[in-house]
Protein backbone atom coordinates (compact mmCIF):
# COMPACT_ATOMS: atom_id res chain seq x y z
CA UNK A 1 80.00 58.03 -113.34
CA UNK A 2 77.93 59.35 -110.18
CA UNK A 3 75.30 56.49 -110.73
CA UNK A 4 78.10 53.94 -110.82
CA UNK A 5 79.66 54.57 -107.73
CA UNK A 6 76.94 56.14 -105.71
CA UNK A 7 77.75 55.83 -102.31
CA UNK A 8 74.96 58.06 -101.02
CA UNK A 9 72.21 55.89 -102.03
CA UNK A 10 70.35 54.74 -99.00
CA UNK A 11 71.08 51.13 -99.28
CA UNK A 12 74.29 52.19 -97.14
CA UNK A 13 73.15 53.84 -94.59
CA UNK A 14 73.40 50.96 -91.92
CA UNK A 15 77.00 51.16 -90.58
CA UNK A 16 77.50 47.06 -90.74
CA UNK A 17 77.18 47.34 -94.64
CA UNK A 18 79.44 50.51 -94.81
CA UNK A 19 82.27 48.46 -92.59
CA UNK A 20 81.73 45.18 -94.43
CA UNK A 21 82.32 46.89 -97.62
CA UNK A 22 85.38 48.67 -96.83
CA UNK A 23 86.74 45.66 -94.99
CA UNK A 24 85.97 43.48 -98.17
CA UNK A 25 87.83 46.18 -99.79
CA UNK A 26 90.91 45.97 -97.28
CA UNK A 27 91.20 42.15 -97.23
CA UNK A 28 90.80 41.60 -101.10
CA UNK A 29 93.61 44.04 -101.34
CA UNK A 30 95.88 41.89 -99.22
CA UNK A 31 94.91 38.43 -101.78
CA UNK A 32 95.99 40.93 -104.76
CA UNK A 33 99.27 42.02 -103.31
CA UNK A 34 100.02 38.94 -101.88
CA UNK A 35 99.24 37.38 -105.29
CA UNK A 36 101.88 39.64 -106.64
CA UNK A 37 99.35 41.84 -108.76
CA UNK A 38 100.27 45.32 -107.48
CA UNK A 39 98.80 46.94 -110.13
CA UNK A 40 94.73 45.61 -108.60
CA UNK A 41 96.37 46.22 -105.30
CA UNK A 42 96.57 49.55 -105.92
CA UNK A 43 93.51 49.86 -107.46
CA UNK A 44 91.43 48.00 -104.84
CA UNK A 45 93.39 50.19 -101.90
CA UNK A 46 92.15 53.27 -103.70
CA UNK A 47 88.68 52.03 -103.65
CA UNK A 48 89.14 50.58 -100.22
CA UNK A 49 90.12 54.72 -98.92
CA UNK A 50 88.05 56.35 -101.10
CA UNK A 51 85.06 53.97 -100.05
CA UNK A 52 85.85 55.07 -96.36
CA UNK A 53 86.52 58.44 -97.01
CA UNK A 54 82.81 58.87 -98.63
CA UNK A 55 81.04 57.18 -96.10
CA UNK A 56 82.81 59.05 -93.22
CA UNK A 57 81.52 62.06 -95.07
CA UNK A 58 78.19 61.66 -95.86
CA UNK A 59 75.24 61.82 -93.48
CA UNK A 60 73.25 59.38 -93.90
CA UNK A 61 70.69 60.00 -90.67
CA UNK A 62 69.75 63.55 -92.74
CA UNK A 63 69.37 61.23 -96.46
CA UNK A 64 66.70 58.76 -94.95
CA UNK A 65 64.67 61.00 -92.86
CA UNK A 66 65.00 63.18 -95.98
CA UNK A 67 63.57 60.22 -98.08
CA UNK A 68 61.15 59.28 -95.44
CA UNK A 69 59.31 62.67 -95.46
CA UNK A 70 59.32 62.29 -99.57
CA UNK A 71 57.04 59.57 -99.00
């Protein structure tokens, strides 16, 4: 399960793709409630503040110059 969802990867380090993600997150939310699907609304909300919550957390600066020095 870490592989799936690994937010620490350095493909989202740049803070345009973290926000685009979680905004993707927010706004497809809104279609699935508005659709009257709680049950994906839910879901996608969850991912939507988890998704946030992670990337708030991790730093990202210390991951790349960590993978830069690797080689």
């Amino acid at each position: 399960m870490k592989k799936l969802l690994n937010l620490e990867d350095p493909f989202f380090a740049p803070l345009w793709i973290r926000t685009t993600i979680v905004v993707l997150l927010g706004f497809w939310t809104m279609i699935e409630f508005f659709a009257g699907a709680q049950g994906w609304a839910a879901f996608f909300a969850a991912l939507a503040v988890f998704s946030a919550w992670r990337f708030a957390v991790i730093d990202y600066r210390a991951r790349v110059a960590k993978n830069k020095d690797r080689g």
